[in-house]
C-alpha atoms as a PDB file:
ATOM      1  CA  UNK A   1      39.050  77.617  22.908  1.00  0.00           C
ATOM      2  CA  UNK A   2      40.945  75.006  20.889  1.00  0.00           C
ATOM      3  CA  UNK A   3      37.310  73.320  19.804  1.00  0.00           C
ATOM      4  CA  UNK A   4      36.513  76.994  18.564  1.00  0.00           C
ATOM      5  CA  UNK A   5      39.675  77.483  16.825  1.00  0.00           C
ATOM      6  CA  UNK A   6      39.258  74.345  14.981  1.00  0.00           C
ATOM      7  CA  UNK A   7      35.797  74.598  14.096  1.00  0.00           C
ATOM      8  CA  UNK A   8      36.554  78.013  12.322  1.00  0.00           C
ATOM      9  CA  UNK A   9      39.675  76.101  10.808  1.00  0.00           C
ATOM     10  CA  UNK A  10      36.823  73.256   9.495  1.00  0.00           C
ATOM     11  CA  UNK A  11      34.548  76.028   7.738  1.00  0.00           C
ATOM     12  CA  UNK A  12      37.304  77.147   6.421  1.00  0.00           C
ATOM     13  CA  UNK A  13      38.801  73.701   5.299  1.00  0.00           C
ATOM     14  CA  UNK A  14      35.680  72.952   3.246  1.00  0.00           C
ATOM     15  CA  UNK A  15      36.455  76.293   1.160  1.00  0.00           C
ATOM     16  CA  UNK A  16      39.125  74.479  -1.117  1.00  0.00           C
ATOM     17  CA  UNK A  17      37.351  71.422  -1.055  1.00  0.00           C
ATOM     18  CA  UNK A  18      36.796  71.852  -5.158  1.00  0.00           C
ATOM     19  CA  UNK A  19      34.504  69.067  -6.254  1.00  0.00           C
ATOM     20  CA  UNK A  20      35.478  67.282  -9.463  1.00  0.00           C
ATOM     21  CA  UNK A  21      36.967  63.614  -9.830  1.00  0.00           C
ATOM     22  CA  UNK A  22      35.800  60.590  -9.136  1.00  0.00           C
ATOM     23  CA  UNK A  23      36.227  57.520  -6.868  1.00  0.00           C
ATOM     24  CA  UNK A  24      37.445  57.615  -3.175  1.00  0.00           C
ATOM     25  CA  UNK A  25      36.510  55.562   0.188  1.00  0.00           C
ATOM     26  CA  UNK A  26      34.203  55.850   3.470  1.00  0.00           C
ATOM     27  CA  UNK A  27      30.465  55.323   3.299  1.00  0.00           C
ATOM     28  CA  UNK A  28      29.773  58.005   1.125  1.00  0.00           C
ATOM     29  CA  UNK A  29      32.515  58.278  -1.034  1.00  0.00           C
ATOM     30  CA  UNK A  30      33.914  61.622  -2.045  1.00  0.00           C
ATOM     31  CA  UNK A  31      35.427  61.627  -5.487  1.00  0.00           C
ATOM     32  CA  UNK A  32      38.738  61.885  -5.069  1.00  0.00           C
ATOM     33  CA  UNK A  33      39.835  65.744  -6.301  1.00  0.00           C
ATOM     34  CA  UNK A  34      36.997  66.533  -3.799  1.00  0.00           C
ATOM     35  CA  UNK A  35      39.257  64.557  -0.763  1.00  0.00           C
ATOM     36  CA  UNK A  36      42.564  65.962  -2.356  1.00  0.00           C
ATOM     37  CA  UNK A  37      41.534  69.668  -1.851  1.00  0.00           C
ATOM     38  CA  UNK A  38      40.091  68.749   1.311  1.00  0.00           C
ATOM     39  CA  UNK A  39      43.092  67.273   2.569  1.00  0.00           C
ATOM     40  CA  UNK A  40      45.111  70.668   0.960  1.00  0.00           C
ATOM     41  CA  UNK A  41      43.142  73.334   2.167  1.00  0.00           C
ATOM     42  CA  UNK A  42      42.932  71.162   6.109  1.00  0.00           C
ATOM     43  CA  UNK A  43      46.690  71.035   6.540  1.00  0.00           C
ATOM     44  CA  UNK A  44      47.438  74.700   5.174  1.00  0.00           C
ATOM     45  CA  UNK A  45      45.647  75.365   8.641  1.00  0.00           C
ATOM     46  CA  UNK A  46      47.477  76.626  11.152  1.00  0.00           C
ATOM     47  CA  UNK A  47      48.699  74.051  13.795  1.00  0.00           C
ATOM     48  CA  UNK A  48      46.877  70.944  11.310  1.00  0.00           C
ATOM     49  CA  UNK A  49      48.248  67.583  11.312  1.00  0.00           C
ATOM     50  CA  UNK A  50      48.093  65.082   8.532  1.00  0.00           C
ATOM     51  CA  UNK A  51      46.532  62.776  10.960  1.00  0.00           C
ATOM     52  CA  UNK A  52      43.487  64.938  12.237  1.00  0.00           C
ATOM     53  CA  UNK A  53      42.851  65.947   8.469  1.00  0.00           C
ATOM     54  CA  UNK A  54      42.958  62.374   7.114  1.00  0.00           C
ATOM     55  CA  UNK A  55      40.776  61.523  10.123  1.00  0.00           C
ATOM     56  CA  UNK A  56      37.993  64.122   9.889  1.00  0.00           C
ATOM     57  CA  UNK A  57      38.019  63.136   6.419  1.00  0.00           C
ATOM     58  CA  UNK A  58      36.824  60.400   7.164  1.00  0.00           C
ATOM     59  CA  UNK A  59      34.514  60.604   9.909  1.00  0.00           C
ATOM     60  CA  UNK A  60      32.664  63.070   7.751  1.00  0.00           C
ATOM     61  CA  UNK A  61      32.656  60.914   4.233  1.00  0.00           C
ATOM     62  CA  UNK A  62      30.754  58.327   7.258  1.00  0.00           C
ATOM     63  CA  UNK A  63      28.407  60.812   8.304  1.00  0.00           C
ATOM     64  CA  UNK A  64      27.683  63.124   5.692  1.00  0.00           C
ATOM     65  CA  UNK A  65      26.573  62.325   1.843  1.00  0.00           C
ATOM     66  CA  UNK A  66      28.855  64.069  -0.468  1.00  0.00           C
ATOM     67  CA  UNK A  67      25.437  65.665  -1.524  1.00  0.00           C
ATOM     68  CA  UNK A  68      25.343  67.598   1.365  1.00  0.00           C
ATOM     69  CA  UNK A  69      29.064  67.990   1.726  1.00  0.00           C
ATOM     70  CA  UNK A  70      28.860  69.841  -1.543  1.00  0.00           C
ATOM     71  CA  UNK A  71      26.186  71.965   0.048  1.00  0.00           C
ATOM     72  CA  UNK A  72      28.139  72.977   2.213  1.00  0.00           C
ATOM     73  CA  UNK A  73      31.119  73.354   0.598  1.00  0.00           C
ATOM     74  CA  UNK A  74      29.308  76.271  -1.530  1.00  0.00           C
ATOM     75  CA  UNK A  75      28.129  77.566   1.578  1.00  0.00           C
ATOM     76  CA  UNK A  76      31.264  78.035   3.106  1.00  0.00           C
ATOM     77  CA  UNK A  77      32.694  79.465  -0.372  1.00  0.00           C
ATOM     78  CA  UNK A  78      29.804  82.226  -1.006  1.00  0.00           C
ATOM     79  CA  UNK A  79      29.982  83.505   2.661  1.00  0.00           C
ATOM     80  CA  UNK A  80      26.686  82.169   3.654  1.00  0.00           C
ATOM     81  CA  UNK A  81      26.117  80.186   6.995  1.00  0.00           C
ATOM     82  CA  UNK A  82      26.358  76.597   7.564  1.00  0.00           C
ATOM     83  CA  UNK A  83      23.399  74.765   8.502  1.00  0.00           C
ATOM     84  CA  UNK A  84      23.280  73.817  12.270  1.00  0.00           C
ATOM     85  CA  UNK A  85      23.543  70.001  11.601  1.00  0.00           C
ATOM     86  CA  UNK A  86      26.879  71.048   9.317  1.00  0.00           C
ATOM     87  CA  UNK A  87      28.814  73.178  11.692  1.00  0.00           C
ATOM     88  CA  UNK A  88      27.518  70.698  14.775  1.00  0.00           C
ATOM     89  CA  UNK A  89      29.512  67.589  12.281  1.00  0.00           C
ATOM     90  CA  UNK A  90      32.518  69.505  11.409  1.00  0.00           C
ATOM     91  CA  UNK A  91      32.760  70.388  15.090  1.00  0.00           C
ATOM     92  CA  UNK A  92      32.383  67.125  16.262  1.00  0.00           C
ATOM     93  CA  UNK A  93      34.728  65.933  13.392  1.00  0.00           C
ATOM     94  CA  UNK A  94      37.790  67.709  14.564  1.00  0.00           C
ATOM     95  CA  UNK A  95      36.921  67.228  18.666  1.00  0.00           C
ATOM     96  CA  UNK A  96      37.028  62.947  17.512  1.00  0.00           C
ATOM     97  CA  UNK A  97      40.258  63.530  16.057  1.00  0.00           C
ATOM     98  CA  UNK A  98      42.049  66.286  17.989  1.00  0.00           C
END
């Protein structure tokens, strides 16, 4: 139940996740407004920590091109469903660092 709690909090997560700015760190980089609103909309989650947002941060800027990340993002913010491989990474985001 927790896993299902958090994946819902994840979709939801990527909603503020506005994408402008530049710069940033992991493989792929966000710019940096786009890990600020991440980081903003992850802990305004109920029960988020600092820690498990900074970390599935992370694991997904290693796993997921910001390309697709922005995919997503407008996805999540128009109502439509996530692709499979999206909702499996944000689920498997938040069980690394729950």
């Amino acid at each position: 139940m927790r896993r299902r709690k958090w994946a819902s909090a994840a979709s939801v997560m990527l909603l503020g996740s506005a994408l402008v700015g530049c710069g940033g760190g992991g493989v792929h980089a966000y710019p940096v407004g786009a890990q600020n609103n991440y980081m903003r909309s992850c802990q305004a989650q109920p029960g988020a920590k600092y820690s498990i947002c900074q970390c599935s941060l992370e694991y997904l800027e290693k796993r997921m091109p910001y390309s697709e990340f922005k995919v997503a993002d407008v996805s999540v913010d128009t109502g439509l469903p996530l692709s499979h491989a999206d909702k499996r990474l944000l689920v498997d985001a938040i069980a690394e660092c729950g």
